[in-house]
N, C-alpha and C. Protein backbone atom coordinates (compact mmCIF):
# COMPACT_ATOMS: atom_id res chain seq x y z
N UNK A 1 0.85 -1.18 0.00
CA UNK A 1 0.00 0.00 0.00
C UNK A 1 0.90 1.24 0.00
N UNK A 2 0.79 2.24 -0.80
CA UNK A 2 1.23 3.29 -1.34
C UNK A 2 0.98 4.41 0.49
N UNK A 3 1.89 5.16 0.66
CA UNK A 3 1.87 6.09 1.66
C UNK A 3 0.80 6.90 1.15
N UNK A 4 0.24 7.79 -0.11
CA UNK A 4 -1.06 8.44 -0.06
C UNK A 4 -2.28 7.40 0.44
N UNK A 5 -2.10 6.37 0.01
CA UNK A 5 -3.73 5.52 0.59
C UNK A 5 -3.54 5.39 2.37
N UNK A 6 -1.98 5.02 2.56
CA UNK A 6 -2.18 4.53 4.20
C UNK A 6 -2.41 6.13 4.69
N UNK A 7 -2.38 7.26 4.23
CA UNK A 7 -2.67 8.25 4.79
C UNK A 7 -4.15 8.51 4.95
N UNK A 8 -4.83 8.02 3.71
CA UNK A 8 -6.79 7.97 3.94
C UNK A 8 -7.21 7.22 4.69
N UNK A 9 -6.53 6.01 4.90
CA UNK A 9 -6.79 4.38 5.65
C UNK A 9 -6.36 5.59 6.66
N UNK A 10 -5.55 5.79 7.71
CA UNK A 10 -5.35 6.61 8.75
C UNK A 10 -6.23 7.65 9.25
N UNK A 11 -6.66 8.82 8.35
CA UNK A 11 -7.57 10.16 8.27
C UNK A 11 -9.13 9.23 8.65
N UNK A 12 -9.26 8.70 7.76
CA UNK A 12 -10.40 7.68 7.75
C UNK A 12 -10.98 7.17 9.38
N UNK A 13 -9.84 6.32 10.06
CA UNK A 13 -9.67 5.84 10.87
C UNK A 13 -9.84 6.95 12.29
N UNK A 14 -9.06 7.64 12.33
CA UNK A 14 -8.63 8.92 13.39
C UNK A 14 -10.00 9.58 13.07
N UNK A 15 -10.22 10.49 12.35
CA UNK A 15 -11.85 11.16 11.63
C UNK A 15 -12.61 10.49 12.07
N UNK A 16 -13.30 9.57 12.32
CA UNK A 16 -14.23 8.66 12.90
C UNK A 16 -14.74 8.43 14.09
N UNK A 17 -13.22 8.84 15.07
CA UNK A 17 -13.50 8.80 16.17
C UNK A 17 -13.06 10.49 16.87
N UNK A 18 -12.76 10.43 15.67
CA UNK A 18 -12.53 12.18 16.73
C UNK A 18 -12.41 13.82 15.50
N UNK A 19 -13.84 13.66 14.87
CA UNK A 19 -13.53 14.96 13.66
C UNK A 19 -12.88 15.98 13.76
N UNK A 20 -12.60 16.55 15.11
CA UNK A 20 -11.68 17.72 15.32
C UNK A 20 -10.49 17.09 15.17
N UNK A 21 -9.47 16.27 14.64
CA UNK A 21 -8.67 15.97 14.67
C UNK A 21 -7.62 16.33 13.74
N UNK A 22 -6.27 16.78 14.46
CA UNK A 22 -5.44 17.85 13.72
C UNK A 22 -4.79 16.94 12.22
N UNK A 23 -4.07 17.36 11.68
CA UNK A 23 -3.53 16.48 10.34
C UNK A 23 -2.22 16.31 11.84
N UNK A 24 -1.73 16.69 12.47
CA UNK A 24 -0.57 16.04 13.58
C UNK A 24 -0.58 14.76 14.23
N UNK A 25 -2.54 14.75 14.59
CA UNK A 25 -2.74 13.88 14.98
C UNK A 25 -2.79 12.42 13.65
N UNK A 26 -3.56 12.78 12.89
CA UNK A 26 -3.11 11.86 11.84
C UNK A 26 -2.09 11.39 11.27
N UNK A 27 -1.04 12.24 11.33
CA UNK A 27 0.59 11.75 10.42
C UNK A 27 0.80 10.75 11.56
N UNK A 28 0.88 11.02 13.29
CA UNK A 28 1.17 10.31 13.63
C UNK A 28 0.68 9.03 14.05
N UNK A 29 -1.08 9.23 13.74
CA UNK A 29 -1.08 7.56 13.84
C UNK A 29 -0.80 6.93 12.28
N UNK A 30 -0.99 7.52 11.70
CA UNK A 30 0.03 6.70 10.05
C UNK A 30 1.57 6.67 10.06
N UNK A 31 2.15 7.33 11.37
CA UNK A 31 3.40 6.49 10.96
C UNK A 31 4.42 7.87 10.44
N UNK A 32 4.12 8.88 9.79
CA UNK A 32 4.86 10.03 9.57
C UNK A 32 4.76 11.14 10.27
N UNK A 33 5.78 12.07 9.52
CA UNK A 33 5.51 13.39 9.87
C UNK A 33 4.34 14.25 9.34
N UNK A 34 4.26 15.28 10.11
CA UNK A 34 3.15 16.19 9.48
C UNK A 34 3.49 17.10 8.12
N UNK A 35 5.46 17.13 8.07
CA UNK A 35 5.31 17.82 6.83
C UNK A 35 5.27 16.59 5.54
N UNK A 36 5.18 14.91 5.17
CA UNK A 36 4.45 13.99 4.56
C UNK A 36 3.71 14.27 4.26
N UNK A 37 3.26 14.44 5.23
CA UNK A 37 1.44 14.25 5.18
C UNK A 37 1.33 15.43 4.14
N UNK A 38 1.88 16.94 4.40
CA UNK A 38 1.63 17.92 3.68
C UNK A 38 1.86 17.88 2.08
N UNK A 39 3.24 16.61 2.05
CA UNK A 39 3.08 16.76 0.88
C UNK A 39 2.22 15.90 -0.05
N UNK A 40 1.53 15.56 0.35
CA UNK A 40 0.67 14.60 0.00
C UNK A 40 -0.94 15.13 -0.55
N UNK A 41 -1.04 15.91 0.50
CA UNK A 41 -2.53 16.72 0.84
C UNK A 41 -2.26 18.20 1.32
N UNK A 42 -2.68 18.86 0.78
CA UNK A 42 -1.90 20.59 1.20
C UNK A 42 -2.76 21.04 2.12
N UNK A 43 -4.10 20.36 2.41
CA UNK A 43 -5.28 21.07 3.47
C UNK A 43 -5.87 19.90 3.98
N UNK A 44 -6.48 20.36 4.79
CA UNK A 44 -7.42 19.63 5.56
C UNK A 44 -8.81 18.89 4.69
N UNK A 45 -9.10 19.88 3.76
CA UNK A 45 -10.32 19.69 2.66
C UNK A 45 -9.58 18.55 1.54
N UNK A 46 -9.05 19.11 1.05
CA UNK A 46 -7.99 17.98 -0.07
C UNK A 46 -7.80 15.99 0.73
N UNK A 47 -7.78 16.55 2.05
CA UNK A 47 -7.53 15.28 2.61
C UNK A 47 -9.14 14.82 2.52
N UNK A 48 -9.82 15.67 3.21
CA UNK A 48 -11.37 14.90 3.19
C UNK A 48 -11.79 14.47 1.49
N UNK A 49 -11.44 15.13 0.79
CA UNK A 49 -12.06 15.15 -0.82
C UNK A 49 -11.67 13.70 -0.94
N UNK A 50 -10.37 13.21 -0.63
CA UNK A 50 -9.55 11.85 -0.90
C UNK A 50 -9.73 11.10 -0.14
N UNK A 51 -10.39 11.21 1.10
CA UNK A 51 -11.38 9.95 1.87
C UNK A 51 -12.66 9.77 1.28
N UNK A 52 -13.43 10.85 0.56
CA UNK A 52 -14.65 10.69 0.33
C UNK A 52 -14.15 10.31 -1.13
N UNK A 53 -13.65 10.46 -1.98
CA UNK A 53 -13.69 9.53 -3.03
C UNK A 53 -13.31 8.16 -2.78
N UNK A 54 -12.37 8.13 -1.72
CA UNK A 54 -12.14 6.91 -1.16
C UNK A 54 -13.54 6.08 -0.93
N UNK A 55 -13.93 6.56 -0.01
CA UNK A 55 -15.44 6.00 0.12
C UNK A 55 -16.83 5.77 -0.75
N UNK A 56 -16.37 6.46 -2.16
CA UNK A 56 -17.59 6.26 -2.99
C UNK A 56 -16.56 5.10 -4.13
N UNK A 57 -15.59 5.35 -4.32
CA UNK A 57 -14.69 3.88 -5.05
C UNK A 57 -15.32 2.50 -4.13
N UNK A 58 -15.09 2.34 -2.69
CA UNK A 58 -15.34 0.96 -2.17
C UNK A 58 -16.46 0.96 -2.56
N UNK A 59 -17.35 1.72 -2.01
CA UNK A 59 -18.83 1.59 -2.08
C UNK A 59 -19.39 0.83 -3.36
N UNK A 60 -18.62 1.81 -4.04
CA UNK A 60 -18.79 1.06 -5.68
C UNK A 60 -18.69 -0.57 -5.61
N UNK A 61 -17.75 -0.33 -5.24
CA UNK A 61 -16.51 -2.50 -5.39
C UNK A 61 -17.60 -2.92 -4.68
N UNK A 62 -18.05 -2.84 -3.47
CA UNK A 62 -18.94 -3.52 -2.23
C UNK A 62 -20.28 -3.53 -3.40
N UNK A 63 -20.96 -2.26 -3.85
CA UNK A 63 -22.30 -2.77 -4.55
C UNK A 63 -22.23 -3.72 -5.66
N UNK A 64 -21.03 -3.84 -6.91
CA UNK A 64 -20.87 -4.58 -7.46
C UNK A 64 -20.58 -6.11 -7.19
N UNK A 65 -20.02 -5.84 -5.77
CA UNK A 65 -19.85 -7.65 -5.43
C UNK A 65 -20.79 -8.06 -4.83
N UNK A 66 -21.47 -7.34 -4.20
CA UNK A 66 -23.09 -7.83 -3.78
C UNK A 66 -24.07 -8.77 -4.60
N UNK A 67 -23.91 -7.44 -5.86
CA UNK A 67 -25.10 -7.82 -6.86
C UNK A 67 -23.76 -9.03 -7.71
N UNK A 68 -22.93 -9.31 -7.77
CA UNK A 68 -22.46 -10.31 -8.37
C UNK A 68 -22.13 -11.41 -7.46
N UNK A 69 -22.49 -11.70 -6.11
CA UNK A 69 -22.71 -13.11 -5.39
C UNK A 69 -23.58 -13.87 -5.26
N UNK A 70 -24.68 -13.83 -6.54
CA UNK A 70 -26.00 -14.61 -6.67
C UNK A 70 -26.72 -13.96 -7.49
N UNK A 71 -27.28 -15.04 -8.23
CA UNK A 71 -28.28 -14.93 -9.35
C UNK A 71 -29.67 -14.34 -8.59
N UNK A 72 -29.92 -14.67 -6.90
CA UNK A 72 -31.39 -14.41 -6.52
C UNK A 72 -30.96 -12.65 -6.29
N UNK A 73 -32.02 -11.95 -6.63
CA UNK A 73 -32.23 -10.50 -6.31
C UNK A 73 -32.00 -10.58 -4.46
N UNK A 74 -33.19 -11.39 -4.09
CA UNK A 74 -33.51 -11.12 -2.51
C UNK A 74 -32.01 -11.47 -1.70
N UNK A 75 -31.04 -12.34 -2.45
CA UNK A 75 -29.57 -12.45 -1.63
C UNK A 75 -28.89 -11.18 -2.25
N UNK A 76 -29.05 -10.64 -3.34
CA UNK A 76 -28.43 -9.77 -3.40
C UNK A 76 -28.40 -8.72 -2.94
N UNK A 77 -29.87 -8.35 -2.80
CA UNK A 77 -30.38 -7.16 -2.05
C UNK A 77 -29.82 -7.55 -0.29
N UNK A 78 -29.90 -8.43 0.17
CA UNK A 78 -29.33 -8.34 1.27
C UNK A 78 -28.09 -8.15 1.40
N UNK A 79 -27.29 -8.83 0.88
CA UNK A 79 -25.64 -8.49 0.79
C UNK A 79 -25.89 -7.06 0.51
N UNK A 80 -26.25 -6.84 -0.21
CA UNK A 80 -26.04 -5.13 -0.30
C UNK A 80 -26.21 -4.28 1.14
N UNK A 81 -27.02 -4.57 1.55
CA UNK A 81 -27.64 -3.80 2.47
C UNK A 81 -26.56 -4.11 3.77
N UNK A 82 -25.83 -5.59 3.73
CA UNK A 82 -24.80 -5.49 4.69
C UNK A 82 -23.32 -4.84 3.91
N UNK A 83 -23.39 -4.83 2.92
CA UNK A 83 -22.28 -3.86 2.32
C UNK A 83 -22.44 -2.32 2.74
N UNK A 84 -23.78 -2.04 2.84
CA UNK A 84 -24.11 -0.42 3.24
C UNK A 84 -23.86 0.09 4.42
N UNK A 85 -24.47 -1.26 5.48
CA UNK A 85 -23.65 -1.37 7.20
C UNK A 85 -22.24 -1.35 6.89
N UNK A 86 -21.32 -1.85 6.54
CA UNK A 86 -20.26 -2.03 6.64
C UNK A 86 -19.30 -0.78 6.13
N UNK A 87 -19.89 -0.02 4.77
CA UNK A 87 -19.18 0.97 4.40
C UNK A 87 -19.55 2.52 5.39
N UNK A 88 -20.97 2.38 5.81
CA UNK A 88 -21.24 3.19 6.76
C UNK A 88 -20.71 3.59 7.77
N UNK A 89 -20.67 2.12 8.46
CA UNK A 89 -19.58 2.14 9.85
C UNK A 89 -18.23 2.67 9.49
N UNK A 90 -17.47 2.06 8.30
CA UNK A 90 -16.02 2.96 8.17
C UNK A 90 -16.32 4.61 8.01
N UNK A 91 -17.19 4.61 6.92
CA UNK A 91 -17.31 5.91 6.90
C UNK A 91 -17.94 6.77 7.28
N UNK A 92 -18.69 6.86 8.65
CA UNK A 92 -19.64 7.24 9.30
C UNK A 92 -19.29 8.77 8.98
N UNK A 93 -18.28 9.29 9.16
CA UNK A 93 -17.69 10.84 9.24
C UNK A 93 -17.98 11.51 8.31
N UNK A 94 -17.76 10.82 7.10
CA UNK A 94 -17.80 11.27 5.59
C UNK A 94 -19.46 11.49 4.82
N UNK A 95 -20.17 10.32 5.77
CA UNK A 95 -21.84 10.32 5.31
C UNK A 95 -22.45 11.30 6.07
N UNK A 96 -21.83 12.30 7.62
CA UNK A 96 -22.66 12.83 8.30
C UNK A 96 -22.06 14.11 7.39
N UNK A 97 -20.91 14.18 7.06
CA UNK A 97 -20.76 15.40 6.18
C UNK A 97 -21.53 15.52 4.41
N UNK A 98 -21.61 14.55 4.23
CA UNK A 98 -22.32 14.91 2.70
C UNK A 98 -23.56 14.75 2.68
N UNK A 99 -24.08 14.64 4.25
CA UNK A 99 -25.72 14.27 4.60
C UNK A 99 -25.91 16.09 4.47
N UNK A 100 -24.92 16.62 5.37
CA UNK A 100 -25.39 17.81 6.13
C UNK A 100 -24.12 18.90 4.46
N UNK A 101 -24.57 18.57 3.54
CA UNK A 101 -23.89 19.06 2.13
C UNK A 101 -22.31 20.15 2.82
N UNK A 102 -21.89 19.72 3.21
CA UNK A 102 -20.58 20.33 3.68
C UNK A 102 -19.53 20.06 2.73
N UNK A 103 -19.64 18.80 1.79
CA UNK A 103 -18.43 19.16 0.62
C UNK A 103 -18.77 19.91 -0.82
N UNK A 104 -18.23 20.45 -0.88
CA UNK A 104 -18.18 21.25 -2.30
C UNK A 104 -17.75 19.88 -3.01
N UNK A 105 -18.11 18.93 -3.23
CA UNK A 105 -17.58 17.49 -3.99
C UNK A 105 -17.48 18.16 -5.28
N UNK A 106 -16.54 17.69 -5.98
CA UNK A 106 -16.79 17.41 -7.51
C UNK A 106 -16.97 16.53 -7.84
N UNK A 107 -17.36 16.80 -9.16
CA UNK A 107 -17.93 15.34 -10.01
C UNK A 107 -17.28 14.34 -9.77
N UNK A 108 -17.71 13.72 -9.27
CA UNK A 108 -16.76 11.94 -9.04
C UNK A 108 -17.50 11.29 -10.11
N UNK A 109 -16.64 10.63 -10.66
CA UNK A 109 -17.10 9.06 -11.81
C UNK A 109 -15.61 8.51 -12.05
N UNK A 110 -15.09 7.19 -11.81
CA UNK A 110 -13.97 6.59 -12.02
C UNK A 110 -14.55 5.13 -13.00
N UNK A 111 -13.65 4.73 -13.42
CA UNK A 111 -13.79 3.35 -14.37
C UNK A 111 -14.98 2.51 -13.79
N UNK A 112 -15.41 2.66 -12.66
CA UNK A 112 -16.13 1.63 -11.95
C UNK A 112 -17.56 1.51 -12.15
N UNK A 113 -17.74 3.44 -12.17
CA UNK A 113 -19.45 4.15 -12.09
C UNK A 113 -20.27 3.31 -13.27
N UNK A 114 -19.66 3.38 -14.10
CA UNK A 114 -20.97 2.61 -14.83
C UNK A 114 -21.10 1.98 -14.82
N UNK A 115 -19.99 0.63 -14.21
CA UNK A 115 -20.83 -0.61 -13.60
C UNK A 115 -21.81 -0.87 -12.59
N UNK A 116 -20.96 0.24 -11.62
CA UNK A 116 -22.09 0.33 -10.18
C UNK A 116 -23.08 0.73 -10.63
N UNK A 117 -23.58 1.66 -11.47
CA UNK A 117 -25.23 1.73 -11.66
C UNK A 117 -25.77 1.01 -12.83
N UNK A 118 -24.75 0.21 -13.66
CA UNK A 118 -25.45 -0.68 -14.32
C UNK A 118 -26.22 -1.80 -13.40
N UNK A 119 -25.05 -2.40 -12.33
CA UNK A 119 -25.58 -3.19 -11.22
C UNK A 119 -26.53 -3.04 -10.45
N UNK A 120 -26.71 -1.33 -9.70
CA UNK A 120 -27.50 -0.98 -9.43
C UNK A 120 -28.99 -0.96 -9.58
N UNK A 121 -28.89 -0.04 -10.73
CA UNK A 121 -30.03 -0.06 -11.47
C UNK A 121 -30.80 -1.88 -11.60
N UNK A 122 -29.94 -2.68 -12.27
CA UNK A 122 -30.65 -4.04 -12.59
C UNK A 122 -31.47 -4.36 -10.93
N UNK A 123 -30.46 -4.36 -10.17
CA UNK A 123 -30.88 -4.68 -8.91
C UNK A 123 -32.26 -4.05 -8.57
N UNK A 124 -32.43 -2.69 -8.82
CA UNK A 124 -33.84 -2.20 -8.15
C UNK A 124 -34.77 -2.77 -9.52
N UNK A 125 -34.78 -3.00 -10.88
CA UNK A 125 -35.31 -3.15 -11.89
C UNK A 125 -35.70 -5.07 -11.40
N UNK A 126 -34.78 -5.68 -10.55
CA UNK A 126 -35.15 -7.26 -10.25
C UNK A 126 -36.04 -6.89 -8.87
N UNK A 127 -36.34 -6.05 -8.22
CA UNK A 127 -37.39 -5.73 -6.81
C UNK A 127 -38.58 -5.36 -7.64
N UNK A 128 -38.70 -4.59 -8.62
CA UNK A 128 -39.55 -4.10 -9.40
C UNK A 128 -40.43 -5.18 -10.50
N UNK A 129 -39.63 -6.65 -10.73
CA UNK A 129 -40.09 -8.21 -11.30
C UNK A 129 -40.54 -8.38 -10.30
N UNK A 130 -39.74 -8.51 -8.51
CA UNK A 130 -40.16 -8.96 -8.01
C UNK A 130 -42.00 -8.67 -7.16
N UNK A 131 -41.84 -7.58 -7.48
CA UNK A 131 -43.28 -7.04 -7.18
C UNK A 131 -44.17 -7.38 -8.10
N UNK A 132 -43.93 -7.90 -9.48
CA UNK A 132 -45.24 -8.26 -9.94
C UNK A 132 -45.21 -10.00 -9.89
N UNK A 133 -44.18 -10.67 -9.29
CA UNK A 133 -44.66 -11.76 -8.61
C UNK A 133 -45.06 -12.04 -7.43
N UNK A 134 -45.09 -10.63 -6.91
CA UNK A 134 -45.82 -11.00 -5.03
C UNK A 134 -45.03 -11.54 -4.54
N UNK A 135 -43.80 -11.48 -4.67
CA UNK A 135 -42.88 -11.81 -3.92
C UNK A 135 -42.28 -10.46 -2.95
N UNK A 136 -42.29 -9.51 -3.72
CA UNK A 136 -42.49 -8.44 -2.87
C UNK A 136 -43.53 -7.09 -2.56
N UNK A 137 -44.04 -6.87 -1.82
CA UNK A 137 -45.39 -6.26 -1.67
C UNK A 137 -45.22 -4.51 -2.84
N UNK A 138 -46.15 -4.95 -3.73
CA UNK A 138 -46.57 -4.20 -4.74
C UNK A 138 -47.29 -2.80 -4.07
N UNK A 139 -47.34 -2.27 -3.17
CA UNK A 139 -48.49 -1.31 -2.84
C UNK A 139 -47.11 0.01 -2.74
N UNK A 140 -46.02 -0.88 -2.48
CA UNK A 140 -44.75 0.58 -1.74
C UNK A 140 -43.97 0.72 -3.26
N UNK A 141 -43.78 1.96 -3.56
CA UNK A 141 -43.26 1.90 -4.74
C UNK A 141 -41.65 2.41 -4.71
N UNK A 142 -40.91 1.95 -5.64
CA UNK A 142 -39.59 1.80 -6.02
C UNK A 142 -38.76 2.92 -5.43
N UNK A 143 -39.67 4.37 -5.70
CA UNK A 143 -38.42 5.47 -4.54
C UNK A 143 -38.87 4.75 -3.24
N UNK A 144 -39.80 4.41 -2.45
CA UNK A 144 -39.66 4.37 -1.45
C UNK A 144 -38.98 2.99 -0.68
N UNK A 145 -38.79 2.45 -1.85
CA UNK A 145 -38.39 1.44 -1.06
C UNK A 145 -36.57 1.88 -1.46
N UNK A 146 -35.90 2.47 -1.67
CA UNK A 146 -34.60 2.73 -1.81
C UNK A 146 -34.63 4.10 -0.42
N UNK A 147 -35.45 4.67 -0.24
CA UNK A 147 -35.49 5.82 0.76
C UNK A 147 -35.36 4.53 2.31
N UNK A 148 -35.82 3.59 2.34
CA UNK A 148 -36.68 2.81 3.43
C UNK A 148 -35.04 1.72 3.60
N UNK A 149 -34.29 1.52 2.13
CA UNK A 149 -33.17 0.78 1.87
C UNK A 149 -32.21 1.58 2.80
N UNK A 150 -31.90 3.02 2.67
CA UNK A 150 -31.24 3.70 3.15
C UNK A 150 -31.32 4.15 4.72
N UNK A 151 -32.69 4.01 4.71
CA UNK A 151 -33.16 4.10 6.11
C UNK A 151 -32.94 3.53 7.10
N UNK A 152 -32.49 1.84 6.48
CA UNK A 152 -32.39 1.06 7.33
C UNK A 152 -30.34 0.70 7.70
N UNK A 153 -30.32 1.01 6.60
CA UNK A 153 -28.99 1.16 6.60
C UNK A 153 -28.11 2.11 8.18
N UNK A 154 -28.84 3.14 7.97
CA UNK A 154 -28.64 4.34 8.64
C UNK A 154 -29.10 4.04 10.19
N UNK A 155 -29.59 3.38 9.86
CA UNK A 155 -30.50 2.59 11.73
C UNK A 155 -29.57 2.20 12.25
N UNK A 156 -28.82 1.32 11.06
CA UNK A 156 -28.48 -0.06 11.64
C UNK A 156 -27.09 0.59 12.15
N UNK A 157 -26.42 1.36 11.25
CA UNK A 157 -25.02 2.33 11.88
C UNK A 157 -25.34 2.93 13.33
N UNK A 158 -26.47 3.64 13.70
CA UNK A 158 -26.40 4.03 14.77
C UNK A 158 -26.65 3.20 15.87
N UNK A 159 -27.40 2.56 15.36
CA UNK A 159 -27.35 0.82 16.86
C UNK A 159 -26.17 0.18 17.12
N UNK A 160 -25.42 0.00 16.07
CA UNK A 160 -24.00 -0.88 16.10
C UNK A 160 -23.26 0.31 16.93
N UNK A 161 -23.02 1.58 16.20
CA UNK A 161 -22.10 2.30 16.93
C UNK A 161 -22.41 2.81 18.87
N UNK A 162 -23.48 2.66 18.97
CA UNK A 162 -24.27 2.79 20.21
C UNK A 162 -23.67 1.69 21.22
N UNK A 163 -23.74 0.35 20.53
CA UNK A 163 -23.06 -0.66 21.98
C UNK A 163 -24.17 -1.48 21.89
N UNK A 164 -25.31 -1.01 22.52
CA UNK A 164 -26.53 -1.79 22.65
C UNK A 164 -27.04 -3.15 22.25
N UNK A 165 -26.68 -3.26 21.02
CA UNK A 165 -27.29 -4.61 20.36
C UNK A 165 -25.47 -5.27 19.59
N UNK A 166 -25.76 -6.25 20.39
CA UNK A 166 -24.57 -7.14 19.85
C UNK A 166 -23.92 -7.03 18.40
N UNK A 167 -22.74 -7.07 18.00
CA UNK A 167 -22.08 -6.62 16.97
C UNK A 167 -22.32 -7.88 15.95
N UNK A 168 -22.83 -8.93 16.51
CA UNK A 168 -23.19 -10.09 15.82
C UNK A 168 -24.86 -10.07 14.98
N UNK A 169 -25.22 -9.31 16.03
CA UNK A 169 -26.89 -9.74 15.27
C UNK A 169 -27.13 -8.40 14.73
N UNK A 170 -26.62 -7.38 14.91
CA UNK A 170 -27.23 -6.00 14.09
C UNK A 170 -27.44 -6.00 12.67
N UNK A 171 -26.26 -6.82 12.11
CA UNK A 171 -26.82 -7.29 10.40
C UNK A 171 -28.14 -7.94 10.41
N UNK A 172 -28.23 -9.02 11.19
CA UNK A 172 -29.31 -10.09 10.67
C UNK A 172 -30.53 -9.05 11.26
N UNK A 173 -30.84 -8.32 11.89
CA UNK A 173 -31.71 -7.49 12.81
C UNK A 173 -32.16 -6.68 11.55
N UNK A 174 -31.18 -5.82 11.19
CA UNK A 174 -31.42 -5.21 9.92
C UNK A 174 -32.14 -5.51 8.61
N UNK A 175 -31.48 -6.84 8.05
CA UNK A 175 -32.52 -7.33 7.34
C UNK A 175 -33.54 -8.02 7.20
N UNK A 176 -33.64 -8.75 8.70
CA UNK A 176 -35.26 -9.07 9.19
C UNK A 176 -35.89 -8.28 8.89
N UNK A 177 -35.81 -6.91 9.56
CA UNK A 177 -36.72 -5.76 9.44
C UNK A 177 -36.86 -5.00 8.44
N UNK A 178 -35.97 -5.00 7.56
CA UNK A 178 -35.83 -4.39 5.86
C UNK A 178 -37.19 -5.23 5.15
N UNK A 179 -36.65 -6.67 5.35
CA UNK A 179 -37.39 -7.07 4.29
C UNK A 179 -38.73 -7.66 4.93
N UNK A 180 -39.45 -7.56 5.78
CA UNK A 180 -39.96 -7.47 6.48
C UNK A 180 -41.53 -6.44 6.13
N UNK A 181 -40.38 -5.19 6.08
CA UNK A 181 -40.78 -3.72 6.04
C UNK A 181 -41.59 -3.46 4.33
N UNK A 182 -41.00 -4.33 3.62
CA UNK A 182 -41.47 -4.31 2.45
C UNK A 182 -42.03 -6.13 2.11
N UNK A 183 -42.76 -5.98 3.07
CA UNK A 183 -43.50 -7.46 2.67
C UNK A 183 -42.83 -9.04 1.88
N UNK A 184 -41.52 -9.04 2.33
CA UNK A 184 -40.77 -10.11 1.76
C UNK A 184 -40.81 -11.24 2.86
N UNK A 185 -41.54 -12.49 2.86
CA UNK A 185 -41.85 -13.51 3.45
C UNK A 185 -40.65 -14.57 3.26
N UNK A 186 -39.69 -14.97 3.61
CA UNK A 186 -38.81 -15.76 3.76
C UNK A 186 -39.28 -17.51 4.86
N UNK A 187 -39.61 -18.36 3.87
CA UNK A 187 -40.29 -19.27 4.34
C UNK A 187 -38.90 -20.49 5.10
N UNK A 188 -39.71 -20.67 6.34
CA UNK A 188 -38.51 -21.15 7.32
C UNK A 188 -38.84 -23.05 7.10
N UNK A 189 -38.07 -23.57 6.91
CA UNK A 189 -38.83 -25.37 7.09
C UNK A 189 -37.78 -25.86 8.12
């Protein structure tokens, strides 16, 4: 791993648990100095810009391997939804800032984007089959069930990070209640 990435893997890491945190404090849990670090990233913003693209590249890799670990929609849609816990939790820092529009982002699109929403897209277009087989309840329609996708996502980050509910069952908790939430019957024998 290249010293610019172990510096996002670091920012990433440190940012998470403590957003006021100086670039001093970061060089030194990555291992350098602060003038490295400088040359690497000249501001504080430049560093966030390169965690948050950081974070929309995985995101990408995570939705594409979701939707490519099974032919069934309903496993895919779940893997996804624990890909969304999982990129959440790393990046909790980065989603409360582009929730609350604090980056001036630029256009992000890398080699990946049009797979991720080719994948994407198919994925909500196989919930959308699946509703006219009653396999999933037809009455909630397609924005809302990606608003309700996200929703749950966002639950499930603040329960895990809370303590409360075991670090083991907050996935499976999550998509009980996801799919659940949108009338998906999972028959037990």
């Amino acid at each position: 791993m290249n010293t610019q990435q172990r510096i996002i893997d670091a920012a990433i890491s440190v940012l998470n648990e403590n957003f006021s945190a100086t670039f001093e404090d970061i060089a030194v849990s990555c291992g350098i100095s602060r003038r490295t670090l400088h040359r690497y990233f000249k501001n504080r913003n430049e560093l966030l810009e390169a965690c948050n693209q950081n974070m929309l590249e995985a995101w990408e890799l995570a939705t594409i391997k979701a939707c490519n670990s099974s032919e069934n929609p309903l496993v895919q849609l779940e893997y996804l939804l624990y890909a969304g816990i999982d990129s959440g939790t790393k990046y909790a820092f980065l989603i409360k800032l582009n929730e609350n529009n604090k980056f001036s982002s630029i256009a992000y699109e890398n080699k990946l984007s049009s797979a991720y929403f080719q994948k994407r897209d198919q994925l909500f277009d196989a919930i959308h089959e699946l509703q006219k087989q009653k396999v999933v309840d037809d009455q909630f329609p397609l924005p809302w069930i990606r608003i309700l996708f996200t929703s749950a996502i966002t639950a499930t980050i603040m329960a895990f990070r809370s303590g409360d509910i075991a670090q083991n069952e907050v996935k499976k908790l999550a998509w009980s209640s996801f799919r659940r939430s949108i009338g998906i019957q999972i028959n037990k024998k």
